[in-house]
Protein backbone atom coordinates (compact mmCIF):
# COMPACT_ATOMS: atom_id res chain seq x y z
CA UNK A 1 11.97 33.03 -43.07
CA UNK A 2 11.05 35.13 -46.28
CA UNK A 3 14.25 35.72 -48.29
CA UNK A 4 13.11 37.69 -50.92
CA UNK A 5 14.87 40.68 -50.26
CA UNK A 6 18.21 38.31 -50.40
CA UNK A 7 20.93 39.03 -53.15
CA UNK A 8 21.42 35.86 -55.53
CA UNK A 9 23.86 34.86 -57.82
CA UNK A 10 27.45 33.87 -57.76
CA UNK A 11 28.73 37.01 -56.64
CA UNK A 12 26.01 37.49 -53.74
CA UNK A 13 28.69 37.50 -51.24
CA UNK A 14 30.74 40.98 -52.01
CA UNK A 15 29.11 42.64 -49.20
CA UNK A 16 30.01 39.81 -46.62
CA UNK A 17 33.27 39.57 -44.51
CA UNK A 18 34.33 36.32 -45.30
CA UNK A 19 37.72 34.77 -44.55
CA UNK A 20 39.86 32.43 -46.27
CA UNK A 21 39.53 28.30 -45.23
CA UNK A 22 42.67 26.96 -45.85
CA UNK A 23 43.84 23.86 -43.37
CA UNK A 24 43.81 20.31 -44.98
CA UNK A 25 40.73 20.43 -47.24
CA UNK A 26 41.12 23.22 -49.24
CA UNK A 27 40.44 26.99 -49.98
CA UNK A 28 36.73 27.78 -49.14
CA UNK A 29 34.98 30.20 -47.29
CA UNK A 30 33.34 30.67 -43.80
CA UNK A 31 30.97 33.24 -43.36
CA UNK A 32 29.43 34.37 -40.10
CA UNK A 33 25.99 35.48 -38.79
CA UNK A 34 24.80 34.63 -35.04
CA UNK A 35 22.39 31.17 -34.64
CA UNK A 36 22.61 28.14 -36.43
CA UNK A 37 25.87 27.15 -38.36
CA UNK A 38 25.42 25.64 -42.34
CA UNK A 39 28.26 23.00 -43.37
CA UNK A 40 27.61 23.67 -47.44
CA UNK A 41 29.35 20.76 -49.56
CA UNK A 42 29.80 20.74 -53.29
CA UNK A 43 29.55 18.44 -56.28
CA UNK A 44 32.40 17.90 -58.63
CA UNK A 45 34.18 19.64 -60.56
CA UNK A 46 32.55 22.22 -59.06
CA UNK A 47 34.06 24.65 -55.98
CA UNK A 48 32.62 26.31 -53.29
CA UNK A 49 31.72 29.36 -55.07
CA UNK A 50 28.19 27.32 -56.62
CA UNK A 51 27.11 28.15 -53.16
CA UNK A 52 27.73 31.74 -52.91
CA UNK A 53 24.36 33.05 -53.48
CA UNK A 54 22.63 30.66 -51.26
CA UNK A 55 25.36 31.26 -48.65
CA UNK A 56 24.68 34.76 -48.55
CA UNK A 57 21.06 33.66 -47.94
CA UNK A 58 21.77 31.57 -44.79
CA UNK A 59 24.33 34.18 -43.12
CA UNK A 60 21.18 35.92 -42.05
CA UNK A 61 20.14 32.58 -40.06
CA UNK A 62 23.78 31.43 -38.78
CA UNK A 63 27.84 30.80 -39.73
CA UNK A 64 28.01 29.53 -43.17
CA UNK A 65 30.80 27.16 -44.07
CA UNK A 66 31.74 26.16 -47.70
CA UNK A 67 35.00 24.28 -47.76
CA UNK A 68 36.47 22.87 -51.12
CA UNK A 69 36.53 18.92 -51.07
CA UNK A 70 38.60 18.23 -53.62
CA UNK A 71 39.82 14.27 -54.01
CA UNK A 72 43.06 13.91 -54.87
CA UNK A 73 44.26 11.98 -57.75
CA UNK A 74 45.14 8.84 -56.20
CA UNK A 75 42.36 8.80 -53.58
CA UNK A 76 39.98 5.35 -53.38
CA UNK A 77 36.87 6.20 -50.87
CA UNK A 78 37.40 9.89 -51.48
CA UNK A 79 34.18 10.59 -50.08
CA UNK A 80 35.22 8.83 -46.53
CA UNK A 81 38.39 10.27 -46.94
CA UNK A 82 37.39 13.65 -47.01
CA UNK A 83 34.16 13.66 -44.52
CA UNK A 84 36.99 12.26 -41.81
CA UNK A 85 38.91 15.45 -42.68
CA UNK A 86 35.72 17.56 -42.21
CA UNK A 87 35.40 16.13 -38.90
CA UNK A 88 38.67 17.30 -37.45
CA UNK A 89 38.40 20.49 -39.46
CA UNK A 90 35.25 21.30 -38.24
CA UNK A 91 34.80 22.89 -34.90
CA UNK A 92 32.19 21.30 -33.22
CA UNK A 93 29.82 24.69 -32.97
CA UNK A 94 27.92 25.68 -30.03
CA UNK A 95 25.03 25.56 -31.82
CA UNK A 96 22.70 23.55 -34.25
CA UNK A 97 25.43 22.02 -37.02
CA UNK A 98 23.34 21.56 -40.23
CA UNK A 99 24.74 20.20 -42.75
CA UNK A 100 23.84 20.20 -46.72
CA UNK A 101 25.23 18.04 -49.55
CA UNK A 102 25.02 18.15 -53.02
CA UNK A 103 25.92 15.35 -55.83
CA UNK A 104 29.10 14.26 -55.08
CA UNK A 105 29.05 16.57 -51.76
CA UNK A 106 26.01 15.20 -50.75
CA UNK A 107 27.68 11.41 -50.01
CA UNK A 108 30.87 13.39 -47.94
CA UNK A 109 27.12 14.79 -45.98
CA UNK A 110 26.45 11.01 -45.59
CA UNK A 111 29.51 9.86 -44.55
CA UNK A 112 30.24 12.84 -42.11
CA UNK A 113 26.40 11.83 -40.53
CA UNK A 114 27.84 8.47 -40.17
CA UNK A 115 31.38 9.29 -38.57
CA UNK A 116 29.89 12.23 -36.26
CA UNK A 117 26.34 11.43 -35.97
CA UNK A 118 26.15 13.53 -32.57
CA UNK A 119 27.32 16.57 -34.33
CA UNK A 120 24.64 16.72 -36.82
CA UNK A 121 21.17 18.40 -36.09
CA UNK A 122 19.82 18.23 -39.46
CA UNK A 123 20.87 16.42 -42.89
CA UNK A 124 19.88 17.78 -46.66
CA UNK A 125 20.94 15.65 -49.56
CA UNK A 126 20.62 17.19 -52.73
CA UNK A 127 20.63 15.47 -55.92
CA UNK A 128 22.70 12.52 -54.23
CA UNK A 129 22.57 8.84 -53.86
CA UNK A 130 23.91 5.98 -51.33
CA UNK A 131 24.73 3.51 -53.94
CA UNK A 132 26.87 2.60 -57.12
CA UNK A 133 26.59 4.32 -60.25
CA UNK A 134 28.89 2.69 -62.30
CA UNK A 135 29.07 4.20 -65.45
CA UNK A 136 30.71 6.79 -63.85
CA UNK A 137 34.15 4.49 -63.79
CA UNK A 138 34.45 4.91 -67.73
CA UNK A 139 33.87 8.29 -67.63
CA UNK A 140 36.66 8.81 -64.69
CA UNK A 141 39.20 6.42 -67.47
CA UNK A 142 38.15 8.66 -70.30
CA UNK A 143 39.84 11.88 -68.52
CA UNK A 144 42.87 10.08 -67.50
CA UNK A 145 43.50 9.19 -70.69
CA UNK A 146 43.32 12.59 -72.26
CA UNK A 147 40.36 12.51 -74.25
CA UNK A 148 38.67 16.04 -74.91
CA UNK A 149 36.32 17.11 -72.25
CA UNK A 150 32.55 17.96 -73.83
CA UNK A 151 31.50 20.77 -71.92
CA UNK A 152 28.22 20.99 -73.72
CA UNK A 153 27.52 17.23 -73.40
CA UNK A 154 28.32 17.47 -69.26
CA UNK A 155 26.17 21.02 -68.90
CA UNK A 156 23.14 18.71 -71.15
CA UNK A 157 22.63 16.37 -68.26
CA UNK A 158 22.81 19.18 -65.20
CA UNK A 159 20.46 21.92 -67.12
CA UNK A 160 16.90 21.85 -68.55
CA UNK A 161 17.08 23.71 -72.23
CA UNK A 162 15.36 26.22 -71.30
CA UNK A 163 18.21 26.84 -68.68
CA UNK A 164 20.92 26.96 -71.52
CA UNK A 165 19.18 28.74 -73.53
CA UNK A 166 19.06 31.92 -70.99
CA UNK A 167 23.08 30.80 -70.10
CA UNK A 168 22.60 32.65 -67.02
CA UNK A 169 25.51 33.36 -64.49
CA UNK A 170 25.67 29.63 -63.07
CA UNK A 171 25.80 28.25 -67.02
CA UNK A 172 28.79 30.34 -67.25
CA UNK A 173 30.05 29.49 -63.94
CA UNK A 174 29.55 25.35 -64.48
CA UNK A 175 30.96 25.49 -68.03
CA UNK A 176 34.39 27.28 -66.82
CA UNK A 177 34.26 24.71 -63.81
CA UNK A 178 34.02 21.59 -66.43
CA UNK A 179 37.00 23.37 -68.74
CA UNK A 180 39.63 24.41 -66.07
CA UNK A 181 38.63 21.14 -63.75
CA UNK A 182 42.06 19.06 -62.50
CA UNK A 183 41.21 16.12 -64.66
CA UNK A 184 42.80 13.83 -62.15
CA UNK A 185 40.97 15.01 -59.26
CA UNK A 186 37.54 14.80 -61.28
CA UNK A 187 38.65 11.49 -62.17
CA UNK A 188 39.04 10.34 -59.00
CA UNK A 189 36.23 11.79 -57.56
CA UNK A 190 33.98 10.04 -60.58
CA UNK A 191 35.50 6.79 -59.56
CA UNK A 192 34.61 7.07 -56.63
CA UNK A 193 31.30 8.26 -57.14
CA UNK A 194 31.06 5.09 -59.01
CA UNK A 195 31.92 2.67 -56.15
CA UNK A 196 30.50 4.43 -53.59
CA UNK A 197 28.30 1.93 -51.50
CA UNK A 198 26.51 2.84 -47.88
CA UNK A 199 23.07 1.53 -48.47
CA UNK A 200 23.83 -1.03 -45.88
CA UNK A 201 24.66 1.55 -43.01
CA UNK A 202 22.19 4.63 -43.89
CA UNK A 203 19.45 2.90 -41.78
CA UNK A 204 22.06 4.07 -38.75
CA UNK A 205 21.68 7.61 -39.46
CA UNK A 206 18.42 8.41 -36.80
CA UNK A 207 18.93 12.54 -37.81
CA UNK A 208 16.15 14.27 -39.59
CA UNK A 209 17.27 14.26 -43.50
CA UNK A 210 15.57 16.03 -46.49
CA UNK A 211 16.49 14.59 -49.29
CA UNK A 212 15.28 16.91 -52.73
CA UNK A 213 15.73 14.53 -55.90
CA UNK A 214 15.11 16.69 -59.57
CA UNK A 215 12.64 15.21 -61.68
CA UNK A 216 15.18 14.76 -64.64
CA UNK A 217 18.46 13.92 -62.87
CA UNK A 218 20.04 11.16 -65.21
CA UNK A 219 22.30 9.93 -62.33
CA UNK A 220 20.77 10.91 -58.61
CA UNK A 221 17.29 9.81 -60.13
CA UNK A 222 14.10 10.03 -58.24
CA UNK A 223 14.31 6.34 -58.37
CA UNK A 224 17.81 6.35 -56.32
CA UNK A 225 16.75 9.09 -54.14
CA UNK A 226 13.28 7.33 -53.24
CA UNK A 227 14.98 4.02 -52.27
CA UNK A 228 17.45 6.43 -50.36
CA UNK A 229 14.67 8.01 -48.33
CA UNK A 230 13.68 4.82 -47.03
CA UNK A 231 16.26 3.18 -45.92
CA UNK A 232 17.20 6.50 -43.60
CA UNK A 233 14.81 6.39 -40.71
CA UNK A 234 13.79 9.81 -40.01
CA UNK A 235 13.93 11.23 -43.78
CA UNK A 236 11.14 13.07 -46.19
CA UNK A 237 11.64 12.97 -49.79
CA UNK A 238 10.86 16.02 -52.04
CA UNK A 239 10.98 16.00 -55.99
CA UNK A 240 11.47 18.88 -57.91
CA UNK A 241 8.98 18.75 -60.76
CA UNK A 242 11.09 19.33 -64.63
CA UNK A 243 14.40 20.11 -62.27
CA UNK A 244 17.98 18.88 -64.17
CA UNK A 245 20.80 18.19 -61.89
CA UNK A 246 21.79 21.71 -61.13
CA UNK A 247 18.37 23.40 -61.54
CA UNK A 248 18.20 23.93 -58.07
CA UNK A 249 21.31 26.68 -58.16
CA UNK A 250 19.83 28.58 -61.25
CA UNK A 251 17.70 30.13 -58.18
CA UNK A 252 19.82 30.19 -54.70
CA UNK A 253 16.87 32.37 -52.93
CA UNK A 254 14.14 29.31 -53.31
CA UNK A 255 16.96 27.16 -52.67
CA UNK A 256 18.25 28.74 -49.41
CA UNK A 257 14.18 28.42 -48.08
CA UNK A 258 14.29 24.67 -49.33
CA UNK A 259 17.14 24.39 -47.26
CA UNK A 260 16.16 26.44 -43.95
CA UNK A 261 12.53 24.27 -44.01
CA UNK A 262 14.72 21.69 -43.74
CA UNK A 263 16.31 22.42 -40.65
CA UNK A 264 12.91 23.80 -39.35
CA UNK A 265 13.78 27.36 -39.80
């Protein structure tokens, strides 16, 4: 499907009827078209709003969900924690569920393909990994203990400099994410990112899976996403050549087509 014609950036969806996703998880929205349905999962301390633009891409293919998955505080496998949610929030559609994961989001994608794996047509990991990343866990103790959040240090690692440099819409919309972001529920989630452990149970997961790694990811590396891709038995690996972290939402049209090739679309 050629998408040029479709409206990008963060505020793509005006012109959409959305409604308001409220039960259990969180405040997100659920947007609907007519064939395939998109489950759309974010990283952290991001919201569902970083998917707007592609969202308003894939309502032309299908019912676009983006709930808010949001750890709390306390929480110790958030990421199991809150895929088991998704499952009973959910409704199991009538048609094809695919469903797309980035960062943080993309391991709730992993664990919902291993809790529902009969609900799942298609999987699409995005800048994510199956295994530990430790340094994550001092990180998580840094915001509990109050120390000043570098916004410009955080928006480094997920943008090329050419990217800040333009501080287009997304820039703005990542750097008021990483300023007003619950520090407990970050921290949580970055502990948990920094356990998180399923390389002995992806080999389950017989869906198809795309998995798109960005060349100069500092923490879902090629490396991590390579090693990924072969342990899951039905996956293809692409690498986004000079991508950062978040590249891939500084366009949402080219990402929307990276994500309907995916499902065969």
């Amino acid at each position: 499907m050629h998408l040029a014609a479709c409206a990008g950036g963060l505020s793509a969806l005006a012109g959409y009827r959305s409604s308001i996703w409220r039960r259990g998880i969180g405040h997100g929205r659920r947007v609907r078209g007519s064939q395939d349905h998109w489950l759309l999962l974010h990283g952290t301390p991001l919201t569902p709003a970083i998917w707007d633009g592609v969202a308003a891409c894939l309502t032309r293919s299908g019912t676009v969900f983006t709930p808010a998955i949001t750890p709390a505080g306390d929480a110790r496998d958030a990421q199991g924690a809150l895929a088991a949610r998704l499952t009973t929030e959910v409704a199991r559609p009538s048609g094809r569920l695919h469903v797309v994961g980035h960062s943080f989001g993309g391991q709730v994608a992993l664990d919902f393909a291993l809790l529902v794996p009969q609900q799942v047509a298609t999987l699409t990991l995005l800048c994510s990994r199956d295994t530990p990343f430790p340094a994550f866990a001092a990180a998580a103790a840094r915001l509990r203990g109050g120390a000043p959040v570098d916004a410009d240090a955080a928006l480094s690692r997920w943008f090329t400099p050419a990217e800040l440099d333009r501080d287009g819409p997304v820039i703005s919309y990542a750097r008021r994410c990483v300023q007003q972001a619950d520090r407990r529920s970050w921290a949580a989630a970055l502990d948990a990112i920094a356990r998180y452990d399923r390389a002995d149970r992806t080999a389950s997961i017989r869906i198809p899976a795309t998995l798109i790694a960005a060349e100069l990811d500092q923490v879902s590396t090629p490396a991590a996403m390579s090693a990924l891709a072969s342990r899951l038995p039905r996956a293809t690996l692409q690498i986004l050549p000079g991508a950062a972290h978040m590249t891939p939402f500084t366009d949402p049209v080219a990402l929307a087509e990276h994500i309907l090739r995916a499902a065969g679309r």
